[in-house]
PDB file of N, CA and C in Angstrom:
ATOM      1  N   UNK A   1     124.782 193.256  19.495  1.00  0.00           N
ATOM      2  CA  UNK A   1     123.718 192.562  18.795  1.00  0.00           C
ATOM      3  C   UNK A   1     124.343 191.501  17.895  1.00  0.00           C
ATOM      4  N   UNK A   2     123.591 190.004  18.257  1.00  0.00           N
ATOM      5  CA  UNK A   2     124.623 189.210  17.792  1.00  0.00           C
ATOM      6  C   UNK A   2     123.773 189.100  15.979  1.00  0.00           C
ATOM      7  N   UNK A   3     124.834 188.996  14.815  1.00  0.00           N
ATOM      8  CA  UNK A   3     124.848 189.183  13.493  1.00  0.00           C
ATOM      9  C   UNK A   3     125.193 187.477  13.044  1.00  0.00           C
ATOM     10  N   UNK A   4     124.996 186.880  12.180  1.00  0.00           N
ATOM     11  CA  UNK A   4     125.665 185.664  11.766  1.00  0.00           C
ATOM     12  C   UNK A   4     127.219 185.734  10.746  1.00  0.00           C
ATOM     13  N   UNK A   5     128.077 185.024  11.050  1.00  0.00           N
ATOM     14  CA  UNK A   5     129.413 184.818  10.371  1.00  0.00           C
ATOM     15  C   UNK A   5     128.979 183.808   8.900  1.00  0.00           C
ATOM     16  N   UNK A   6     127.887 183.676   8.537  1.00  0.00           N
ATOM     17  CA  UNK A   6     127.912 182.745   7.309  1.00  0.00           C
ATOM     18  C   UNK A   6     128.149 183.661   6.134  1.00  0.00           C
ATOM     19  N   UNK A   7     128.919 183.250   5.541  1.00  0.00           N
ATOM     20  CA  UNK A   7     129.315 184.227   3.898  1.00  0.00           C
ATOM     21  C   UNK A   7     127.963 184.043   3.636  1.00  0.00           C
ATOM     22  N   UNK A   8     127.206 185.565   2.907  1.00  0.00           N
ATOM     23  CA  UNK A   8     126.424 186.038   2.440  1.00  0.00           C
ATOM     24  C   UNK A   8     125.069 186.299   3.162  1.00  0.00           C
ATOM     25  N   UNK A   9     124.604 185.534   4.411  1.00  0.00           N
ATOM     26  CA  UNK A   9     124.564 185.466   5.418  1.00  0.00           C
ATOM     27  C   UNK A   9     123.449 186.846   5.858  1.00  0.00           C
ATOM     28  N   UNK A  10     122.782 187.925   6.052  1.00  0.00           N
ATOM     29  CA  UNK A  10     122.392 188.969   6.821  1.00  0.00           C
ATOM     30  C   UNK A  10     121.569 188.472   8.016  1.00  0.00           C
ATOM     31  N   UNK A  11     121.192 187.678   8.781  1.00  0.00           N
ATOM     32  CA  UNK A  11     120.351 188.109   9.922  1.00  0.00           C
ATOM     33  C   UNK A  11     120.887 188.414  10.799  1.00  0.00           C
ATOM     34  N   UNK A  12     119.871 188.886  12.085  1.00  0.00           N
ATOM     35  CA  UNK A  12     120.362 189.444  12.724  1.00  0.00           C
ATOM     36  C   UNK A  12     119.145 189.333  14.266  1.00  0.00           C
ATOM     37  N   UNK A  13     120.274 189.617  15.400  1.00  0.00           N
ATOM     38  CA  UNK A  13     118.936 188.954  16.452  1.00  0.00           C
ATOM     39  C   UNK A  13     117.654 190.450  16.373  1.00  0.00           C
ATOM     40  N   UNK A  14     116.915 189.387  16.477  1.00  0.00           N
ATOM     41  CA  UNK A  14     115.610 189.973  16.894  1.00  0.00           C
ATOM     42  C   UNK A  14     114.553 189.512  17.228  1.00  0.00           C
ATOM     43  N   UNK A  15     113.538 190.213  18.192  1.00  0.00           N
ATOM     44  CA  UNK A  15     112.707 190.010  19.145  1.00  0.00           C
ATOM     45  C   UNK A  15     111.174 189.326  18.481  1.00  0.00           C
ATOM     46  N   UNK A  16     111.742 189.859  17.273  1.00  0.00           N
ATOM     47  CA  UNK A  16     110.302 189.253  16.393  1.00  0.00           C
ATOM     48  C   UNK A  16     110.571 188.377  15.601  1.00  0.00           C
ATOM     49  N   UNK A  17     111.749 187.796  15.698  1.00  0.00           N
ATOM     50  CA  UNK A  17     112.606 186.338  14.573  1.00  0.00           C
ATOM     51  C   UNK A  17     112.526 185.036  15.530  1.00  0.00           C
ATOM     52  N   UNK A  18     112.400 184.083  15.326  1.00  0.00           N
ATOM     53  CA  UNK A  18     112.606 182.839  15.259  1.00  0.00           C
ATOM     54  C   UNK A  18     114.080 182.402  14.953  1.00  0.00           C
ATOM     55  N   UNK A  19     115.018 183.224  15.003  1.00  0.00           N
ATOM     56  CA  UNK A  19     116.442 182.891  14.208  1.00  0.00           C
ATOM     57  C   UNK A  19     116.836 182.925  15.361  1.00  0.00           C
ATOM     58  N   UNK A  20     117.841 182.020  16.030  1.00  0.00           N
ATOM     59  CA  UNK A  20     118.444 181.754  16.982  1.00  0.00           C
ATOM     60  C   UNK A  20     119.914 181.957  16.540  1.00  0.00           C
ATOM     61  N   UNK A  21     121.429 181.793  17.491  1.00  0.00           N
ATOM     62  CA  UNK A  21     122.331 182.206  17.123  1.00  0.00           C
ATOM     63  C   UNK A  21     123.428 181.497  18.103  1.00  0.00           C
ATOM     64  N   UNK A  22     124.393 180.699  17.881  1.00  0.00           N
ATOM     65  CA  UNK A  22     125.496 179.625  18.318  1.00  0.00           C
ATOM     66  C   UNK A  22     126.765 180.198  18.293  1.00  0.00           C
ATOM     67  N   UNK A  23     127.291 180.002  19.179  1.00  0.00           N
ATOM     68  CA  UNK A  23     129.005 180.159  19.377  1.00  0.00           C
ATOM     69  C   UNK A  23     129.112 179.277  18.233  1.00  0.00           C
ATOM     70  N   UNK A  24     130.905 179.252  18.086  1.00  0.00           N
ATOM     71  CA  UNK A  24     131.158 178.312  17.518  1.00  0.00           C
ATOM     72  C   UNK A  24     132.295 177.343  18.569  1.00  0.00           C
ATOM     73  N   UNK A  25     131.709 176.283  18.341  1.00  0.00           N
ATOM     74  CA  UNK A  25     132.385 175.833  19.330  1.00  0.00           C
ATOM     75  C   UNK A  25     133.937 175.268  19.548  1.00  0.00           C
ATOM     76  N   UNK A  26     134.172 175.361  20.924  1.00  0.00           N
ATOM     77  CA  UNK A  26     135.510 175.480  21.620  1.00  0.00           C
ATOM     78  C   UNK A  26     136.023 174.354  21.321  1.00  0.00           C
ATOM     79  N   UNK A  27     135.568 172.913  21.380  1.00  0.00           N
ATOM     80  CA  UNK A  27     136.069 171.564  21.239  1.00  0.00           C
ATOM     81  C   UNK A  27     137.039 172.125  19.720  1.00  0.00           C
ATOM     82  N   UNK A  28     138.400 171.859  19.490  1.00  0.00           N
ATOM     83  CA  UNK A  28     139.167 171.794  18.274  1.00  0.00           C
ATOM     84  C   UNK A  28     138.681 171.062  17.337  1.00  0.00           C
ATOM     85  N   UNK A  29     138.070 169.315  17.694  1.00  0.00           N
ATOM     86  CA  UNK A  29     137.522 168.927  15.855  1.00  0.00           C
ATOM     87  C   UNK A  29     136.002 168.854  15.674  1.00  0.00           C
ATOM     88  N   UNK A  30     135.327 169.340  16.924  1.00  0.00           N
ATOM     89  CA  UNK A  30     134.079 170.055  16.597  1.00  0.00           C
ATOM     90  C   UNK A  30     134.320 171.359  15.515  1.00  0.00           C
ATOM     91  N   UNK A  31     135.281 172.539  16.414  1.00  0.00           N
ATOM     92  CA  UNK A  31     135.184 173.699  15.922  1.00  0.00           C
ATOM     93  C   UNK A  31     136.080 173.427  14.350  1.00  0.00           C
ATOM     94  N   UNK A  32     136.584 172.394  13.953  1.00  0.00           N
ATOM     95  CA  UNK A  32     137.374 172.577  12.911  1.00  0.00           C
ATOM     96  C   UNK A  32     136.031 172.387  11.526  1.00  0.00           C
ATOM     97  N   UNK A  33     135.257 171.330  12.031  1.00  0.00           N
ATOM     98  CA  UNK A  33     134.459 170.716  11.059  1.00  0.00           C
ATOM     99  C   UNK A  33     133.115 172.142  10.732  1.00  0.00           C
ATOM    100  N   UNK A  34     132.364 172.788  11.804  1.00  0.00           N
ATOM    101  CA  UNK A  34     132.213 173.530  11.358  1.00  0.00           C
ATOM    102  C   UNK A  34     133.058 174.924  10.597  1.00  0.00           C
ATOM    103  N   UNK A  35     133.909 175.023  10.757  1.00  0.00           N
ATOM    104  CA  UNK A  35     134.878 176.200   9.947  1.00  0.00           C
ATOM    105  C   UNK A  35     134.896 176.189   8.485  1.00  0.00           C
ATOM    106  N   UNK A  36     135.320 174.488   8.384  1.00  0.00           N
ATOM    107  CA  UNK A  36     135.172 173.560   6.501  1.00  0.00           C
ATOM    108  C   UNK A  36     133.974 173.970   6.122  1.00  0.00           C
ATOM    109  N   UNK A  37     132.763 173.232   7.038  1.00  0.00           N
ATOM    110  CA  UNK A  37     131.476 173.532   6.991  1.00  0.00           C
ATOM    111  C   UNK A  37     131.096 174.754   6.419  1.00  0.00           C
ATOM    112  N   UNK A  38     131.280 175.960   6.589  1.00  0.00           N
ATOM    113  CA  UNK A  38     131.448 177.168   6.064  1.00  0.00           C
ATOM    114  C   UNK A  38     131.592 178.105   4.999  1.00  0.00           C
ATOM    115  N   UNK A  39     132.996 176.925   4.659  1.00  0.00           N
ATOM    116  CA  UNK A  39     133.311 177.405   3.712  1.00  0.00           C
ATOM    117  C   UNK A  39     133.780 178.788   3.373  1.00  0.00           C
ATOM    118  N   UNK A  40     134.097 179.402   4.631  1.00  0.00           N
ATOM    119  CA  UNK A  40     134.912 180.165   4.307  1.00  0.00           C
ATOM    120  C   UNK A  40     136.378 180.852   4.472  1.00  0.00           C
ATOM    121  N   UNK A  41     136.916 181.868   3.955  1.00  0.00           N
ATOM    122  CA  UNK A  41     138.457 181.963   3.519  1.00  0.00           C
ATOM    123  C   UNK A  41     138.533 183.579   4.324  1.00  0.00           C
ATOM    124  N   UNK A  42     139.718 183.279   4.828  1.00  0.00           N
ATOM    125  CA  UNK A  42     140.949 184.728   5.281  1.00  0.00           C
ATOM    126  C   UNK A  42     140.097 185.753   4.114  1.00  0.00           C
ATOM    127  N   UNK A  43     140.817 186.804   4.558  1.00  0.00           N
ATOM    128  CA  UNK A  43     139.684 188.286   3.367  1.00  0.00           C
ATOM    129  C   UNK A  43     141.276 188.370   2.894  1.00  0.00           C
ATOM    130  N   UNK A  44     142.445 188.397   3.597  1.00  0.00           N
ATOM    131  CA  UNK A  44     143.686 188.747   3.252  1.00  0.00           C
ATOM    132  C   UNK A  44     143.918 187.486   2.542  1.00  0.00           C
ATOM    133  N   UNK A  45     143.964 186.464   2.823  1.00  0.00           N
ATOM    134  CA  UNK A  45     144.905 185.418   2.001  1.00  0.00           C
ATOM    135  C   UNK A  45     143.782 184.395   2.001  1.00  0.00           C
ATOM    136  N   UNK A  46     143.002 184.235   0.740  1.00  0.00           N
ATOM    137  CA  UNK A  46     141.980 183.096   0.236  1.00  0.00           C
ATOM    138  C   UNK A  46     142.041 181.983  -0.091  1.00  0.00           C
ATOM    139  N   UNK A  47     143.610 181.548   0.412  1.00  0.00           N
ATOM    140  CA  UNK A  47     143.915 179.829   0.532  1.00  0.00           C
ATOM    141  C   UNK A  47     143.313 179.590   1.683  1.00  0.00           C
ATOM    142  N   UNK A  48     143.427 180.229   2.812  1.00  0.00           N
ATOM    143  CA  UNK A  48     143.865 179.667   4.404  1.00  0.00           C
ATOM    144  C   UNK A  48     141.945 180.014   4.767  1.00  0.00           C
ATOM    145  N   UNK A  49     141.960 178.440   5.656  1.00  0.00           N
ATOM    146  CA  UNK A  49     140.490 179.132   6.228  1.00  0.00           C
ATOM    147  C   UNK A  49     140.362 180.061   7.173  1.00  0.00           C
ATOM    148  N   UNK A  50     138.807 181.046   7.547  1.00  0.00           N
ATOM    149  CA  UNK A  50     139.138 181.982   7.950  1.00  0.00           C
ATOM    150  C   UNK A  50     138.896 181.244   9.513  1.00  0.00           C
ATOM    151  N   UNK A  51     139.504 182.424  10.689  1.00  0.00           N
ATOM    152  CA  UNK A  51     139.589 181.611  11.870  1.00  0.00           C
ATOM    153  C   UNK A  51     138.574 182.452  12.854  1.00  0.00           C
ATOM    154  N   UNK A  52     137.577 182.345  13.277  1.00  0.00           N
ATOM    155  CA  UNK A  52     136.277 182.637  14.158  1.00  0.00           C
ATOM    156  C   UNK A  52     136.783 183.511  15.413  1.00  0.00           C
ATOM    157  N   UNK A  53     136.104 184.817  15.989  1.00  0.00           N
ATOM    158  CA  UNK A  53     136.667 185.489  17.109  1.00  0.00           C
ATOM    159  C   UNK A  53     135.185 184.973  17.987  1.00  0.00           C
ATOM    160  N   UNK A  54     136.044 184.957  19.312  1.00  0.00           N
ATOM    161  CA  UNK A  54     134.818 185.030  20.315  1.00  0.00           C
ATOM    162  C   UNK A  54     133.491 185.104  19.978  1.00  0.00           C
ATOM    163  N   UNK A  55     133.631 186.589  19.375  1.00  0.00           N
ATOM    164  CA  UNK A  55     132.325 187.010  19.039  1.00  0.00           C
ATOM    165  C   UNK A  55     131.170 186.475  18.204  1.00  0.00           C
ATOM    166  N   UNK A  56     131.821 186.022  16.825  1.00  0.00           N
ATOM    167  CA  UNK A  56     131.537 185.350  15.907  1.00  0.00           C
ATOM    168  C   UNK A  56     130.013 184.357  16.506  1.00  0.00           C
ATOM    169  N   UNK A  57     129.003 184.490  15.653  1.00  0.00           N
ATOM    170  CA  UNK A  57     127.982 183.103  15.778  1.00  0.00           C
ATOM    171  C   UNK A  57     127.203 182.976  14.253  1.00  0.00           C
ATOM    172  N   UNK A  58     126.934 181.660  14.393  1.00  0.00           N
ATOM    173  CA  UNK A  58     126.196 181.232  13.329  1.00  0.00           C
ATOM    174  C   UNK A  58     124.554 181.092  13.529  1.00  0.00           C
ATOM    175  N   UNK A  59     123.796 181.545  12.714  1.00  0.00           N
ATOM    176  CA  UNK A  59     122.284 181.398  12.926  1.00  0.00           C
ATOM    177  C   UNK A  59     121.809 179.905  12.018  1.00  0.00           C
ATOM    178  N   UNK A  60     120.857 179.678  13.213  1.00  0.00           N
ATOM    179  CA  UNK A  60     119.900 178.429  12.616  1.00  0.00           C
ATOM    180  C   UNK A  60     119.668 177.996  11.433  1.00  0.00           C
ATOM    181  N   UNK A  61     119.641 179.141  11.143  1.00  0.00           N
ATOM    182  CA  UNK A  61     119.535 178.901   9.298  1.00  0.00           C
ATOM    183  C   UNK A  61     120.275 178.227   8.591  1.00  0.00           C
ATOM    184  N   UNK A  62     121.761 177.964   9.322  1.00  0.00           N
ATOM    185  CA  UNK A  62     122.465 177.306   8.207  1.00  0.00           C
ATOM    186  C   UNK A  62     122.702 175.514   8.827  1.00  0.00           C
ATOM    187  N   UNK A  63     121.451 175.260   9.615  1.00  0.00           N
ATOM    188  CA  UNK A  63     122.300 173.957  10.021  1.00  0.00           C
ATOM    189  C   UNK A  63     121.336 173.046   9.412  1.00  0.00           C
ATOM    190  N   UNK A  64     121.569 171.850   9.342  1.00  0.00           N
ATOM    191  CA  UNK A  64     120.488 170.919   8.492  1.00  0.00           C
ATOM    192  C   UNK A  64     119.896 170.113   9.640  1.00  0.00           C
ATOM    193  N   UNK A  65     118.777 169.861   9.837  1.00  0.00           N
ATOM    194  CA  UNK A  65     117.831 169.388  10.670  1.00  0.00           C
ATOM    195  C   UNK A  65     117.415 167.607  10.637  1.00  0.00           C
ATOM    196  N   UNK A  66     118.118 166.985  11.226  1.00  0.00           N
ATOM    197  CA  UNK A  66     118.313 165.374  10.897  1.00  0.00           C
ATOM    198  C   UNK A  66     117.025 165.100  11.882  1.00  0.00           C
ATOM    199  N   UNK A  67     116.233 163.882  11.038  1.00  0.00           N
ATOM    200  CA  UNK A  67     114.717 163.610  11.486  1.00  0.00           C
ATOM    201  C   UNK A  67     115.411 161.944  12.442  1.00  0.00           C
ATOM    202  N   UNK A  68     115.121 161.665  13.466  1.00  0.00           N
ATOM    203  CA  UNK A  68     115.423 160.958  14.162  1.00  0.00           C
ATOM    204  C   UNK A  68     114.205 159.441  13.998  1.00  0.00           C
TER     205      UNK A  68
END
């Protein structure tokens, strides 16, 4: 059951949500800019950003919606 990677973050999929849920993506300065984006840090060492597993996705919630 996919969960979101955003610090502080709880949703979670479900059948009665509207919350959708994204890899993070494979491209290197795609995937770098969201990582910054994030804002978040290693749990072991809180200089270094933290680095995304497979599994990892981000929900809708955190992206900003540009009006065309």
């Amino acid at each position: 059951m996919p969960t979101t990677c955003a610090p502080g973050c709880t949703q979670r999929l479900s059948k009665s949500s509207d919350v959708r849920f994204f890899r993070i993506p494979k491209d290197k300065e795609r995937r770098k800019k969201w990582i910054i984006s994030m804002k978040r840090m290693q749990a072991d060492n809180p200089n270094q950003l933290w680095e995304p597993s497979y599994h990892d996705r981000i929900c809708n919630l955190h992206f900003i919606s540009e009006a065309t």
